[in-house]
N, C-alpha and C. Protein backbone atom coordinates (compact mmCIF):
# COMPACT_ATOMS: atom_id res chain seq x y z
N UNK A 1 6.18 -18.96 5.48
CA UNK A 1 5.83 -18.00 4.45
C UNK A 1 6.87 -16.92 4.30
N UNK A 2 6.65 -15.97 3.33
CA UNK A 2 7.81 -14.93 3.34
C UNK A 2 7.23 -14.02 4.34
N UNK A 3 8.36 -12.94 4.43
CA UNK A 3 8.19 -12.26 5.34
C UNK A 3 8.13 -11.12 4.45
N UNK A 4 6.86 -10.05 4.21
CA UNK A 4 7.25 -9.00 3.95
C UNK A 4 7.13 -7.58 4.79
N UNK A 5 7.00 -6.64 4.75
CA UNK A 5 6.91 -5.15 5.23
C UNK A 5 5.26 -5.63 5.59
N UNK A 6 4.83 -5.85 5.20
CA UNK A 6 3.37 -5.99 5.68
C UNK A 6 2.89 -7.61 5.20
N UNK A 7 1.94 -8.14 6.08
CA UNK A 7 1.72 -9.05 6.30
C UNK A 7 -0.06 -9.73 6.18
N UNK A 8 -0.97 -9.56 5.19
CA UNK A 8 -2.20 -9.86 5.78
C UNK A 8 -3.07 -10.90 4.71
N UNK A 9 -3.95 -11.64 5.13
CA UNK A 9 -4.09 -12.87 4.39
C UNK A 9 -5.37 -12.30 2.99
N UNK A 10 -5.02 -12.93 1.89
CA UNK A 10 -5.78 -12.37 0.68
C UNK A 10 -5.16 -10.95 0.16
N UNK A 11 -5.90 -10.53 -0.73
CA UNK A 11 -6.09 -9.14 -0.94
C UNK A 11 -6.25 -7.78 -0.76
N UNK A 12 -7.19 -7.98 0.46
CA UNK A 12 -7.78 -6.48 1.16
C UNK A 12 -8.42 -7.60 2.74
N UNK A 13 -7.46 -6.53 3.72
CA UNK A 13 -7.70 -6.46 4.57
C UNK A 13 -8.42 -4.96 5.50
N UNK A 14 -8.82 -5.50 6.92
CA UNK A 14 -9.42 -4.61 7.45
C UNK A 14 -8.90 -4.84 9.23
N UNK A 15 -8.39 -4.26 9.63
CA UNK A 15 -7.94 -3.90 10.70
C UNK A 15 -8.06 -3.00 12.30
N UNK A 16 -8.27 -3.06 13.47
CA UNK A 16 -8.25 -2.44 14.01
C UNK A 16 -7.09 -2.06 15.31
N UNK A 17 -6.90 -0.76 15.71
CA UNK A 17 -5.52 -0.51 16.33
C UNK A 17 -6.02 0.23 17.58
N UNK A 18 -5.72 0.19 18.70
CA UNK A 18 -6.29 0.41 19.78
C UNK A 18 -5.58 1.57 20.36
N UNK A 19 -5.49 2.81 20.72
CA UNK A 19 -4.30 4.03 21.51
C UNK A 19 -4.74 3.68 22.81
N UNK A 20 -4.68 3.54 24.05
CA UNK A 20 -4.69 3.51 24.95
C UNK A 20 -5.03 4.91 25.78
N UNK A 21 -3.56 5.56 25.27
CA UNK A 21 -3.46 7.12 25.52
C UNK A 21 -4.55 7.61 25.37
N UNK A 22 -5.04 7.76 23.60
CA UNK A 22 -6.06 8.59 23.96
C UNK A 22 -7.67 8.34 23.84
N UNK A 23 -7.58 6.62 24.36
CA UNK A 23 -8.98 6.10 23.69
C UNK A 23 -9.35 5.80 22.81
N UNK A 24 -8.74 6.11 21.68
CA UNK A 24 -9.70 6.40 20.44
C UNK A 24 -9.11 4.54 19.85
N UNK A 25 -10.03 4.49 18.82
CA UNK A 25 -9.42 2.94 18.04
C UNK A 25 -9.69 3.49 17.02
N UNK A 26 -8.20 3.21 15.83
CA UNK A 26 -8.10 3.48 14.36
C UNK A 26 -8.38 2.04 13.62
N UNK A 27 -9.55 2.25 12.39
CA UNK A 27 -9.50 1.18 11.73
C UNK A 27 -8.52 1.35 10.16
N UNK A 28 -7.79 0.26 9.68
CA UNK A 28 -6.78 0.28 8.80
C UNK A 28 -7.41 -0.63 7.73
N UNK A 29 -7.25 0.54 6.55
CA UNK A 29 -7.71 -0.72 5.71
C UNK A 29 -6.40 -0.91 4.99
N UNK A 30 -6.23 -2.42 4.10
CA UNK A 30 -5.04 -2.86 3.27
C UNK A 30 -5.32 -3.68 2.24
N UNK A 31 -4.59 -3.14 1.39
CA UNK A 31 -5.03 -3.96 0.02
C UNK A 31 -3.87 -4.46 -0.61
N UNK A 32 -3.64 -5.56 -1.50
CA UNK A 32 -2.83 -5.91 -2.36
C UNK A 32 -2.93 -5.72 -3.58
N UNK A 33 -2.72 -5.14 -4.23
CA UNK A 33 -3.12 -5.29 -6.21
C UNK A 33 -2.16 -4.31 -6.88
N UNK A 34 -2.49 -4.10 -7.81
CA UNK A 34 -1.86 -3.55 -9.21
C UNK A 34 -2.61 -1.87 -9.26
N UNK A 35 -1.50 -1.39 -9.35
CA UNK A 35 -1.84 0.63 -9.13
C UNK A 35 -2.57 0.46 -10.30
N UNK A 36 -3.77 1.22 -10.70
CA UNK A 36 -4.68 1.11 -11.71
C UNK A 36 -4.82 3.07 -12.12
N UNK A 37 -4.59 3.67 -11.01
CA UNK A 37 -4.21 4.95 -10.91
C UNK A 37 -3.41 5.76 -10.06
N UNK A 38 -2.51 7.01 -10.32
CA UNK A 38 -1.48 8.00 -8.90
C UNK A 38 -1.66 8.60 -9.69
N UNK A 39 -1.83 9.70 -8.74
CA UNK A 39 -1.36 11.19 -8.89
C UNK A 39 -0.64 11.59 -7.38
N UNK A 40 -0.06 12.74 -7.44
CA UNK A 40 0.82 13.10 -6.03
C UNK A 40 -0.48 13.45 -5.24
N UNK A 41 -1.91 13.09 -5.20
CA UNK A 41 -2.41 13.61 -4.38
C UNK A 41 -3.29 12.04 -3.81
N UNK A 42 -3.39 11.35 -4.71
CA UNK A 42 -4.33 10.23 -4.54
C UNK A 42 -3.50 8.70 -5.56
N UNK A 43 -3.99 7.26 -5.02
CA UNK A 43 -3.50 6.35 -5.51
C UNK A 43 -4.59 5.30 -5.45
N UNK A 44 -4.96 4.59 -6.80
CA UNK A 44 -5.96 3.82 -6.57
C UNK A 44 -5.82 2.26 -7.10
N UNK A 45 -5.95 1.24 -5.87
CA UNK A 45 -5.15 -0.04 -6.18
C UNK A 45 -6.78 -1.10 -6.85
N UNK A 46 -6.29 -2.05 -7.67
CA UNK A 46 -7.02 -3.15 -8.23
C UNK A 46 -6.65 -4.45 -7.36
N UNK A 47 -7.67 -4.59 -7.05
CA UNK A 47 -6.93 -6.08 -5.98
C UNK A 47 -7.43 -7.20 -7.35
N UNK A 48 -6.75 -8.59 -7.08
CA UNK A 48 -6.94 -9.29 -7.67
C UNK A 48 -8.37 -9.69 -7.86
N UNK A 49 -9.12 -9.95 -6.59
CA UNK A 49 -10.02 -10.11 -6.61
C UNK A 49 -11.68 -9.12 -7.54
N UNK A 50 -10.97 -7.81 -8.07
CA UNK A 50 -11.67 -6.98 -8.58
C UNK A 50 -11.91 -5.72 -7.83
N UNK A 51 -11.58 -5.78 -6.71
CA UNK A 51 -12.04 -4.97 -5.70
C UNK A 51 -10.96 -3.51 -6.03
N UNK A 52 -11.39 -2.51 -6.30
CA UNK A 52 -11.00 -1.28 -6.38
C UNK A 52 -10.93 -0.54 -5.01
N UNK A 53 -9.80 0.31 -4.60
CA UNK A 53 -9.83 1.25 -3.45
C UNK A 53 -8.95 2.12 -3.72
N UNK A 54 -9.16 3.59 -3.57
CA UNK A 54 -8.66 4.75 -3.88
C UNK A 54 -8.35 5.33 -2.40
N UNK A 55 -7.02 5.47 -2.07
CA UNK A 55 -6.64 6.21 -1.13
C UNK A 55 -6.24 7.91 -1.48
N UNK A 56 -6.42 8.44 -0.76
CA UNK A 56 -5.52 10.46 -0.81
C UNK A 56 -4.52 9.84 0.14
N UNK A 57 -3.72 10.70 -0.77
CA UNK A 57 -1.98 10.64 -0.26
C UNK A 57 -1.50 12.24 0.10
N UNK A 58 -0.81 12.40 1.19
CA UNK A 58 -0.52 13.39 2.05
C UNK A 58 0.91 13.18 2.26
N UNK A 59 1.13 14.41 2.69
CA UNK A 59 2.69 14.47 3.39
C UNK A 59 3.25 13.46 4.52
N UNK A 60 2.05 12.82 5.45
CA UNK A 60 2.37 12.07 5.84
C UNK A 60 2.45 10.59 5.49
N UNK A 61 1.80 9.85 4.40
CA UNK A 61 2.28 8.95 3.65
C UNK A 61 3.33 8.77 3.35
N UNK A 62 3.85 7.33 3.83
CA UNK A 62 5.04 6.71 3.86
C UNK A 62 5.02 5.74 2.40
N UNK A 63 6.23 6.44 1.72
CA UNK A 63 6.14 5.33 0.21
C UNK A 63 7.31 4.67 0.09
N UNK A 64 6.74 3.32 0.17
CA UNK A 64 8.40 2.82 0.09
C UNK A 64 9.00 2.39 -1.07
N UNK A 65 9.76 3.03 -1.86
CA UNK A 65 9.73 2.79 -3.06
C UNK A 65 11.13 3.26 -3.79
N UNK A 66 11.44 3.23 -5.08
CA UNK A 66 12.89 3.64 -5.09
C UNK A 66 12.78 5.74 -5.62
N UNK A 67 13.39 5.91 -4.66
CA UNK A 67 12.85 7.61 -4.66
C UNK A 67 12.15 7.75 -3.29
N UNK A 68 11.96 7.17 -2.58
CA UNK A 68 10.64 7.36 -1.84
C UNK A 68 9.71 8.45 -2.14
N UNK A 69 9.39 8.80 -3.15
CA UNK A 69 8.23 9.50 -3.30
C UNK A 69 7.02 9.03 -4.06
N UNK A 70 6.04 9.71 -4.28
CA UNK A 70 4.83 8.69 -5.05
C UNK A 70 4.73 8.85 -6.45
N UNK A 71 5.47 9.79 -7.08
CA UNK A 71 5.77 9.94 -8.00
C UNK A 71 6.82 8.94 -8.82
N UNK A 72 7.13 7.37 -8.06
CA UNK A 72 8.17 6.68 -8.28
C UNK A 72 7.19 5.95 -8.55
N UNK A 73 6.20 6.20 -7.97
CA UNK A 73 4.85 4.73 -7.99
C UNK A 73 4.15 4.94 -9.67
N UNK A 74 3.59 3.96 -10.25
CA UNK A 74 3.50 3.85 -11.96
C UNK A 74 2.63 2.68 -11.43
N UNK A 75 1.68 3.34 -13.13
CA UNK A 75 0.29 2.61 -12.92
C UNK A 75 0.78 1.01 -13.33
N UNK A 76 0.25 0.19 -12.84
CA UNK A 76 0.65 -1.15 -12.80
C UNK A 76 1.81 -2.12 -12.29
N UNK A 77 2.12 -1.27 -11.56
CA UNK A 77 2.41 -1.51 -10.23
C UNK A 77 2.43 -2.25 -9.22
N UNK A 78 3.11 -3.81 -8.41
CA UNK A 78 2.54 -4.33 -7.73
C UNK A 78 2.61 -3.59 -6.02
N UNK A 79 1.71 -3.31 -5.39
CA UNK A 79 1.96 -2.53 -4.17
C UNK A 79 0.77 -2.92 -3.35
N UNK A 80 1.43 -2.81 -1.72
CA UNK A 80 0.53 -2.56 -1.06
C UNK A 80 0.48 -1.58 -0.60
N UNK A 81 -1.09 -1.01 0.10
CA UNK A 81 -1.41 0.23 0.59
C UNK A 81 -2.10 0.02 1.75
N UNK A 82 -1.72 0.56 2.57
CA UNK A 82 -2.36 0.77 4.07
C UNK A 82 -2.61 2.31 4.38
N UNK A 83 -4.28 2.00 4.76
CA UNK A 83 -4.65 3.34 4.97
C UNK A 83 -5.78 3.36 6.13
N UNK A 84 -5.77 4.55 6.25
CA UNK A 84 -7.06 4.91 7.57
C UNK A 84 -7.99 5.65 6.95
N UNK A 85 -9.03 5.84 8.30
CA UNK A 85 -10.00 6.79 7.71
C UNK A 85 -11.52 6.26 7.74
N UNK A 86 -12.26 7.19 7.98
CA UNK A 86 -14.11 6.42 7.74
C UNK A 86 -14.48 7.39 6.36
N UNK A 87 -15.00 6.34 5.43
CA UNK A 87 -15.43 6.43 4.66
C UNK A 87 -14.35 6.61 3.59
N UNK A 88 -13.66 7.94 3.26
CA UNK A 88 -12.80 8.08 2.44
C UNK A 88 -11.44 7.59 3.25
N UNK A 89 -10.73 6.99 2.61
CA UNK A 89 -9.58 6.69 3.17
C UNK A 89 -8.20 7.52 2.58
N UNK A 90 -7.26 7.58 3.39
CA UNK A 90 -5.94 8.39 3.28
C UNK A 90 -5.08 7.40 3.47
N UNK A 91 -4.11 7.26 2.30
CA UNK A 91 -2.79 6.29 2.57
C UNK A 91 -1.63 6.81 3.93
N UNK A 92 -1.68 5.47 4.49
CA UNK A 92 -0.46 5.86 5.64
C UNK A 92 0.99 5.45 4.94
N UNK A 93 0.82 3.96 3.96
CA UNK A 93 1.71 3.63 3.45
C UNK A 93 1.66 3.00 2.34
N UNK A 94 2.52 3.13 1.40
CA UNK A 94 2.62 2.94 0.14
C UNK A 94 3.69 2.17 -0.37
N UNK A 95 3.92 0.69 -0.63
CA UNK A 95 4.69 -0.53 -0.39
C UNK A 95 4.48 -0.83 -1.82
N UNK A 96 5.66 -0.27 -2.55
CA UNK A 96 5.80 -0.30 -4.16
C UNK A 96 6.93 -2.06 -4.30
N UNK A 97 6.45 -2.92 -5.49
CA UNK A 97 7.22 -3.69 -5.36
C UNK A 97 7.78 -3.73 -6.77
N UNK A 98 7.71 -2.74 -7.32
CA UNK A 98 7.99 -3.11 -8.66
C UNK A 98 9.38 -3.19 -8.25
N UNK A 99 10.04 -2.41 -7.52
CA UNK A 99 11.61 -2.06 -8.10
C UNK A 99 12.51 -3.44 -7.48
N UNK A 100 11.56 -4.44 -7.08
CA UNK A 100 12.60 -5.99 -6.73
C UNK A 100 12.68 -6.71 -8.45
N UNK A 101 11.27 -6.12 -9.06
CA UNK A 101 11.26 -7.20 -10.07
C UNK A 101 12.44 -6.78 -11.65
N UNK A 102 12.93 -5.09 -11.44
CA UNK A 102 14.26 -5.19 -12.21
C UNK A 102 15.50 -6.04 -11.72
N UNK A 103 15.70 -6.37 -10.52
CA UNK A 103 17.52 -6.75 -9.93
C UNK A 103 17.16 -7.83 -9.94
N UNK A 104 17.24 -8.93 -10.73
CA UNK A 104 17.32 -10.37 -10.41
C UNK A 104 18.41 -10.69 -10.87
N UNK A 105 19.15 -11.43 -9.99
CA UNK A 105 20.67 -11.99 -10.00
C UNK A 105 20.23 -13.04 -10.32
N UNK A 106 20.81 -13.66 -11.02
CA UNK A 106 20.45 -14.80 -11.53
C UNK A 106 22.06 -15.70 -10.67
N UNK A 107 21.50 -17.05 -10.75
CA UNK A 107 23.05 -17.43 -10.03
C UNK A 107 23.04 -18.80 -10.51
N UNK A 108 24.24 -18.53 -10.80
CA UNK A 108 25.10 -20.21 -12.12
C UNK A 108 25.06 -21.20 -10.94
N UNK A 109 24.75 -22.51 -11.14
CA UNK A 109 25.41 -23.34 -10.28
C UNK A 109 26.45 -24.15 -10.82
C-alpha cells in the first residue's frame, strides 16, 4: 500500500495511546474526508462515508500543509485530521493534501 503521514483503515478511525510516565491513556480520533468547514479556530471534515467531525484547532495543532498554517487549509479539501479529547475533540494534526494535487509532472516516455 502507500505509505502516507498517517496510516488507518477506512475513513474515521479511533485509537488508543498509552503514557506510561504518567498513567493516563489518550484516545485519538482520525478521519479522512473533504474540509466541509475552517476557521483559525476550528475545522470540520466530511468523511466519505457521511460521517461529519468538527475538531478546535489551537496553537498546538500541527498543519501540514503549504504555509503550515490553517489558514492554507480551504473548504474542500482532501485532509486528514487527528485529534484528542472526550467528547469535544481538538485537532493535534492537520494533513492537507490538496497541495500534491497542483504539481503533477507528467513524464513522456
Amino acid at each position: 500500500g502507500r505509505h502516507g503521514s498517517v496510516a488507518f483503515p477506512g475513513e474515521f478511525a479511533q485509537w488508543t495511546t498509552f503514557d506510561a510516565k504518567t498513567n493516563t491513556s489518550t484516545v485519538h480520533d482520525g478521519i479522512r474526508g473533504q474540509v466541509s468547514a475552517v476557521s483559525a479556530a476550528s475545522i470540520t471534515v466530511k468523511a466519505a462515508n457521511g460521517t461529519a467531525q468538527t475538531f478546535a484547532v489551537d496553537a498546538n495543532t500541527v498543519v501540514r500543509a503549504r504555509g503550515g498554517t490553517i489558514s492554507q487549509v480551504k473548504v474542500g479539501d482532501q485532509v486528514v485530521v487527528i485529534g484528542t479529547g472526550q467528547g469535544s475533540l481538538t485537532a493535534t494534526q492537520v494533513d492537507d493534501h490538496a497541495m500534491s494535487s497542483g504539481g503533477h509532472n507528467h513524464r513522456h516516455r
